[in-house]
N, C-alpha and C. Protein backbone atom coordinates (compact mmCIF):
# COMPACT_ATOMS: atom_id res chain seq x y z
N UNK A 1 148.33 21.65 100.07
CA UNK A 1 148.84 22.74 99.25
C UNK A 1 147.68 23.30 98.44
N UNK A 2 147.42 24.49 98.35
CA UNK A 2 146.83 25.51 97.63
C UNK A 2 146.81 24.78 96.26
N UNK A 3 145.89 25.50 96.15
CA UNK A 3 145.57 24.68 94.20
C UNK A 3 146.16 25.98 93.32
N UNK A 4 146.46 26.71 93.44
CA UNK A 4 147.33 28.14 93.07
C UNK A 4 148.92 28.10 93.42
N UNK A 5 148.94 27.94 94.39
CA UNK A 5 150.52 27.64 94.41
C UNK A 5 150.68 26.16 93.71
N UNK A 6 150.11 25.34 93.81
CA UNK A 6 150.77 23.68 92.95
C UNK A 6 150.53 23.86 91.77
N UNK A 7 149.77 25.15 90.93
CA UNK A 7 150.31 26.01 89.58
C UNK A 7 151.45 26.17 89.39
N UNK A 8 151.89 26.86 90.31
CA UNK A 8 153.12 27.82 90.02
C UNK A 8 154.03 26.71 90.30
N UNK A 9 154.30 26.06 91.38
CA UNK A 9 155.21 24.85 91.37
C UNK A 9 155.22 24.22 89.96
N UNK A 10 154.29 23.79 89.58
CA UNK A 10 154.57 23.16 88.11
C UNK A 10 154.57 23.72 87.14
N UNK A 11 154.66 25.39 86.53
CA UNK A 11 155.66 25.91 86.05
C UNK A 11 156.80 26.21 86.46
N UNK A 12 157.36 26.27 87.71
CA UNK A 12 158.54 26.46 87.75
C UNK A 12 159.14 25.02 87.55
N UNK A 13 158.57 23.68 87.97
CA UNK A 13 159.69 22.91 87.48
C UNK A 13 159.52 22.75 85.85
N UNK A 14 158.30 22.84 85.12
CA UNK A 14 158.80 23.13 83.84
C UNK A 14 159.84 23.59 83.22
N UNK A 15 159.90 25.15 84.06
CA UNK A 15 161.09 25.91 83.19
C UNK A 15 162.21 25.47 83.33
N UNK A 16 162.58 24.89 84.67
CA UNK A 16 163.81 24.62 85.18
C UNK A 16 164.52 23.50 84.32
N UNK A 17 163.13 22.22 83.58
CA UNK A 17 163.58 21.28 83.06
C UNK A 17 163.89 21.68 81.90
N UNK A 18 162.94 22.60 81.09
CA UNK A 18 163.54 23.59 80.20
C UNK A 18 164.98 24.25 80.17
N UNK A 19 165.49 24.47 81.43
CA UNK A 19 167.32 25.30 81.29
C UNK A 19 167.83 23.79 81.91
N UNK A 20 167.49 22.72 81.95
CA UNK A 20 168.35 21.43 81.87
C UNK A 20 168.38 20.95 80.33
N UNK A 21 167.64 21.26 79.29
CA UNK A 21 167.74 21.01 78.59
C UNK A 21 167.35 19.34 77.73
N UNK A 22 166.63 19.44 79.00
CA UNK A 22 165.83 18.45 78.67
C UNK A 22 164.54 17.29 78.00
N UNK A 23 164.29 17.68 77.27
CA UNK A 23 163.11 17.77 76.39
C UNK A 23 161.85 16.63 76.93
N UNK A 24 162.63 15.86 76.79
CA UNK A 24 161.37 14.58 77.33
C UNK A 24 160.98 14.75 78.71
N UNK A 25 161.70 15.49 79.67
CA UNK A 25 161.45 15.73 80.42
C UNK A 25 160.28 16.65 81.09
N UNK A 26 161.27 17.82 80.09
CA UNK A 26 160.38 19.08 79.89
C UNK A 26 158.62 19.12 79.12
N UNK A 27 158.55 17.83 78.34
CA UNK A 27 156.99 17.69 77.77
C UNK A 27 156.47 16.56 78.86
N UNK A 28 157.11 16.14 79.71
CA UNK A 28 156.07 15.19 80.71
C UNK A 28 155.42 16.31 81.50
N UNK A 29 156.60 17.23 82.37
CA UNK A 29 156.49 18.38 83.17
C UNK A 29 155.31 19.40 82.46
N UNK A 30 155.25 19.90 81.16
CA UNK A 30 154.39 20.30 80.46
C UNK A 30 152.74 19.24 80.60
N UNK A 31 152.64 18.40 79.65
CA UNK A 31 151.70 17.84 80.14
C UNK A 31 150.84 17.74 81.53
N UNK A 32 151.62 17.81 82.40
CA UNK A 32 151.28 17.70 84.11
C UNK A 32 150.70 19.43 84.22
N UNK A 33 151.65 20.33 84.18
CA UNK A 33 151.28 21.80 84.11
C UNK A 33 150.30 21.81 83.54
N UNK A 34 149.47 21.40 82.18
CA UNK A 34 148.90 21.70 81.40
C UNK A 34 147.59 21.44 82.04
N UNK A 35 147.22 19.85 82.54
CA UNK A 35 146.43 19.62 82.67
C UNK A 35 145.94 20.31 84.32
N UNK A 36 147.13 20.59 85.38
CA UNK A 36 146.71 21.50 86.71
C UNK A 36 146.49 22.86 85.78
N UNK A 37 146.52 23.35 85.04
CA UNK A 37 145.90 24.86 84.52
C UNK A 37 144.52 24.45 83.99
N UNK A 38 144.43 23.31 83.43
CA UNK A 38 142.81 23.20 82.96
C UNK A 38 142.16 23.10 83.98
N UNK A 39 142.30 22.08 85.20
CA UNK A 39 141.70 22.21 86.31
C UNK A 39 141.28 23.40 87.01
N UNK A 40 142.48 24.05 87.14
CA UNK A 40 141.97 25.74 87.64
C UNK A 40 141.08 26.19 87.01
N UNK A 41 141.13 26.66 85.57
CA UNK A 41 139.90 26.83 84.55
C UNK A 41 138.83 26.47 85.21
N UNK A 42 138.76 25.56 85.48
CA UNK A 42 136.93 24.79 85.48
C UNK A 42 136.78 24.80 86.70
N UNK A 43 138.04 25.06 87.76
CA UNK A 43 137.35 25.44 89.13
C UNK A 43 136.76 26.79 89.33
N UNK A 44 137.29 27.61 88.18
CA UNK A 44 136.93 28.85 88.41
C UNK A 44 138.24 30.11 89.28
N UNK A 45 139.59 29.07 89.43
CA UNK A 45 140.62 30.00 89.98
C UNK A 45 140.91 30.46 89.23
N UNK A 46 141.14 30.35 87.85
CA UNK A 46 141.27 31.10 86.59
C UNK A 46 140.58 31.56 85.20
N UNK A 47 140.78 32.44 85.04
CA UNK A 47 139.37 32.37 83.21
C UNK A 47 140.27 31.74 82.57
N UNK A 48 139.20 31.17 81.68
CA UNK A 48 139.83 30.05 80.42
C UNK A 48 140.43 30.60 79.76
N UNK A 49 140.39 32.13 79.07
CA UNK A 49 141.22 32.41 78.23
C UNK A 49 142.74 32.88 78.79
N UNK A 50 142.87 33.34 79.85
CA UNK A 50 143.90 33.23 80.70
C UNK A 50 145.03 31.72 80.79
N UNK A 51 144.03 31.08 80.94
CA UNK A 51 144.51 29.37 81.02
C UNK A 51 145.19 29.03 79.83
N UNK A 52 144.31 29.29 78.76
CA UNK A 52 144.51 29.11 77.65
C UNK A 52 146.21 29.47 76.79
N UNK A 53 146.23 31.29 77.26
CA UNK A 53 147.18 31.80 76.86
C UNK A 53 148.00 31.55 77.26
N UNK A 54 148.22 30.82 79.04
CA UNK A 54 149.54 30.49 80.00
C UNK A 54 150.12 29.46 79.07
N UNK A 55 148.79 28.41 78.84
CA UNK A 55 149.15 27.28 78.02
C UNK A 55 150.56 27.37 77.11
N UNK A 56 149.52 28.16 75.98
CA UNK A 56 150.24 28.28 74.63
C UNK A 56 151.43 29.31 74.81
N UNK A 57 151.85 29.77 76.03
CA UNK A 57 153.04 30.46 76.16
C UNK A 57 154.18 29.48 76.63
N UNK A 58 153.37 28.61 77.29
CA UNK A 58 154.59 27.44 77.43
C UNK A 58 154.87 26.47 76.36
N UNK A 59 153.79 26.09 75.49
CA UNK A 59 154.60 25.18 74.85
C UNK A 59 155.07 25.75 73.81
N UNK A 60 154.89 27.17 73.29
CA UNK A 60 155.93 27.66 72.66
C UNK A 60 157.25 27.93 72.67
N UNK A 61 157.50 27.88 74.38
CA UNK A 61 158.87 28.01 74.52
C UNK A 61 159.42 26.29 75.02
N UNK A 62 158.30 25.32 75.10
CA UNK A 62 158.74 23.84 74.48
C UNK A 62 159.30 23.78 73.22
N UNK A 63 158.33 23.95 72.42
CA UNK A 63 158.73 23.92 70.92
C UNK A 63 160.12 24.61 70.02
N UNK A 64 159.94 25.70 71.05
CA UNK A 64 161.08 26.66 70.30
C UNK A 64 162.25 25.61 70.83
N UNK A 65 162.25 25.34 72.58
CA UNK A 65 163.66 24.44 72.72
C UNK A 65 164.27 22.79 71.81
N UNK A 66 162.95 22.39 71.71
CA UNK A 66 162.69 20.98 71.21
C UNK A 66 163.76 21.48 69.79
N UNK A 67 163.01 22.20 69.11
CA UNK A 67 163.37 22.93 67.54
C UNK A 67 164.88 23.29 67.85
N UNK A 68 165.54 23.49 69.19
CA UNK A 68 166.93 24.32 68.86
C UNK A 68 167.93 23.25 69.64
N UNK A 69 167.18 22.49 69.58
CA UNK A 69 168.01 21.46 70.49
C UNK A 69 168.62 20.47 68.99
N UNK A 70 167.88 20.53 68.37
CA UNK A 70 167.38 19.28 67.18
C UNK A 70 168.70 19.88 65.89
């Protein structure tokens, strides 16, 4: 598998664990995403600040669920 598509695979099961409502779930799935986006970074499939921003767009909408779950 493509190192670009096994991105996108692991945001989509992010989100999905995200509309399960799952939290612990959803920050393992995060973590895993996080660290295949840094990889891209430093392979050069993505610019860092790109990486960066995908990042912090997801765990804001971690945080926001974590926060509305609570």
């Amino acid at each position: 598998m493509s190192q670009r598509s096994e991105v996108r695979t692991l945001i989509k099961r992010f989100k999905t664990s995200l509309d399960d409502a799952d939290t612990t779930v959803a920050q393992t799935a995060y973590r895993e995403v996080a660290s295949q986006i840094d990889r891209a970074a430093r392979k050069g499939l993505a610019h860092p600040n790109q990486a960066g921003r995908l990042k912090s767009r997801l765990n804001a909408r971690l945080k926001a669920k974590a926060t509305a779950t609570v």
